[in-house]
N, C-alpha and C. Protein backbone atom coordinates (compact mmCIF):
# COMPACT_ATOMS: atom_id res chain seq x y z
N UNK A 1 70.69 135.74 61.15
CA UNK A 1 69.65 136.23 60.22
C UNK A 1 68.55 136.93 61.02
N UNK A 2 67.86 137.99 60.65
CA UNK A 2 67.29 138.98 61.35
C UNK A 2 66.06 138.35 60.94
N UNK A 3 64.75 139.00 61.88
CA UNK A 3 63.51 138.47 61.27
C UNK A 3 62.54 138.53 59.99
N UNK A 4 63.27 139.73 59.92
CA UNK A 4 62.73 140.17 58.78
C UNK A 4 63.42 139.63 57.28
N UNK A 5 64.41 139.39 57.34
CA UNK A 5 65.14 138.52 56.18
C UNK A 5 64.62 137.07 56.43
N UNK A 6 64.35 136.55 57.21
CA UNK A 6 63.34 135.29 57.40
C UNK A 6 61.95 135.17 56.96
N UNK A 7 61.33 136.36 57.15
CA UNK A 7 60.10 136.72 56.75
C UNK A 7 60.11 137.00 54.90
N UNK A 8 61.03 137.68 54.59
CA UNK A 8 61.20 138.05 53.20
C UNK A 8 61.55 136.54 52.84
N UNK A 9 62.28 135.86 53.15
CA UNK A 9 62.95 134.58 52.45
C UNK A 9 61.43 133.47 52.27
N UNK A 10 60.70 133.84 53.72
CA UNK A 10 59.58 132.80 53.39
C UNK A 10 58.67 133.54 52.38
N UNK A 11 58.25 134.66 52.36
CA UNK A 11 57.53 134.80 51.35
C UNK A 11 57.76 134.70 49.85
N UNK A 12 59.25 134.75 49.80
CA UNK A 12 59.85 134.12 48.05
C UNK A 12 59.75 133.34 48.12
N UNK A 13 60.14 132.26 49.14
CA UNK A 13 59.79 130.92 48.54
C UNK A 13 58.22 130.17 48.62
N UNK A 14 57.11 131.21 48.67
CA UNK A 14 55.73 130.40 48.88
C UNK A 14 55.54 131.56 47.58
N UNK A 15 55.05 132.66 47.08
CA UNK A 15 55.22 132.82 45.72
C UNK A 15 56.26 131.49 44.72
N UNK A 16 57.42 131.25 45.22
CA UNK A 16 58.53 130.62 43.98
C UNK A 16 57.71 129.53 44.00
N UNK A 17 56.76 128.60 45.14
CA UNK A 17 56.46 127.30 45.38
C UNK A 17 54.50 127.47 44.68
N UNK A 18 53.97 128.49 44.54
CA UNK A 18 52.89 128.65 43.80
C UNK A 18 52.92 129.05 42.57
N UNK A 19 53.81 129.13 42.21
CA UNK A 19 54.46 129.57 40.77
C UNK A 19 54.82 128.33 40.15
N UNK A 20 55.29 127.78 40.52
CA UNK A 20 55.67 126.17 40.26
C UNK A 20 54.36 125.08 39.96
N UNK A 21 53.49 125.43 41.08
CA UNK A 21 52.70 124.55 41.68
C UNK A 21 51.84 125.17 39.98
N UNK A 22 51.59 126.38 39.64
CA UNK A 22 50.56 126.82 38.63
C UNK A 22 50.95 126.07 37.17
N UNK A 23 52.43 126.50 37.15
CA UNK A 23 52.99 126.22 36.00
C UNK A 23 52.97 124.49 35.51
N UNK A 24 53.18 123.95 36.55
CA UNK A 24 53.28 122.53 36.55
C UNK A 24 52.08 121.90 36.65
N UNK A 25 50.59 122.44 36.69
CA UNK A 25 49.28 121.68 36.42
C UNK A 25 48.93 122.64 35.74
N UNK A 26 48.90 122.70 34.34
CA UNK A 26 47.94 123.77 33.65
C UNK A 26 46.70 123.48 33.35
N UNK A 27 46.14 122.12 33.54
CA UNK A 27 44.96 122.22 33.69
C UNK A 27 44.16 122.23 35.42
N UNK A 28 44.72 122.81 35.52
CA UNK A 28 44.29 123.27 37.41
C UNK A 28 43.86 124.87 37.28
N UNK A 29 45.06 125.66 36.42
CA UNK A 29 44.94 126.80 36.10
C UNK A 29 44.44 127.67 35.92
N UNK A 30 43.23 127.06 34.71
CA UNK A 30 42.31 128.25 34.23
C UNK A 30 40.80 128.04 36.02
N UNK A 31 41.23 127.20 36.41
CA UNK A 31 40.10 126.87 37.69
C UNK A 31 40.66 127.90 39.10
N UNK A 32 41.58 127.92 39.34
CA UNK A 32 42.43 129.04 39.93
C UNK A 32 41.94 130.19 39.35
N UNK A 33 42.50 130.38 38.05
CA UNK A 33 42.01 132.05 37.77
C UNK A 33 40.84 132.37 37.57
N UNK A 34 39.76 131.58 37.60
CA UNK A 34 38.62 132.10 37.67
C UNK A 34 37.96 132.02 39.01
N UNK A 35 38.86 131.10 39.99
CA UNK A 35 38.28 131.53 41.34
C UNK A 35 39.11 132.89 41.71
């Protein structure tokens, strides 16, 4: 695996893992989007 497919793979999975993290406390949410 080249570095750059390492680099791409970590950044989907820390978007896929803050996506999760948002969806799964919605009251955390509206405190996030207004920071």
């Amino acid at each position: 695996m080249t570095r750059e497919t390492l680099a791409d793979l970590v950044g989907v999975v820390a978007i896929s893992v803050t996506a999760i993290i948002l969806f799964s406390m919605p009251a955390v949410t509206p405190i996030l989007t207004a920071a």
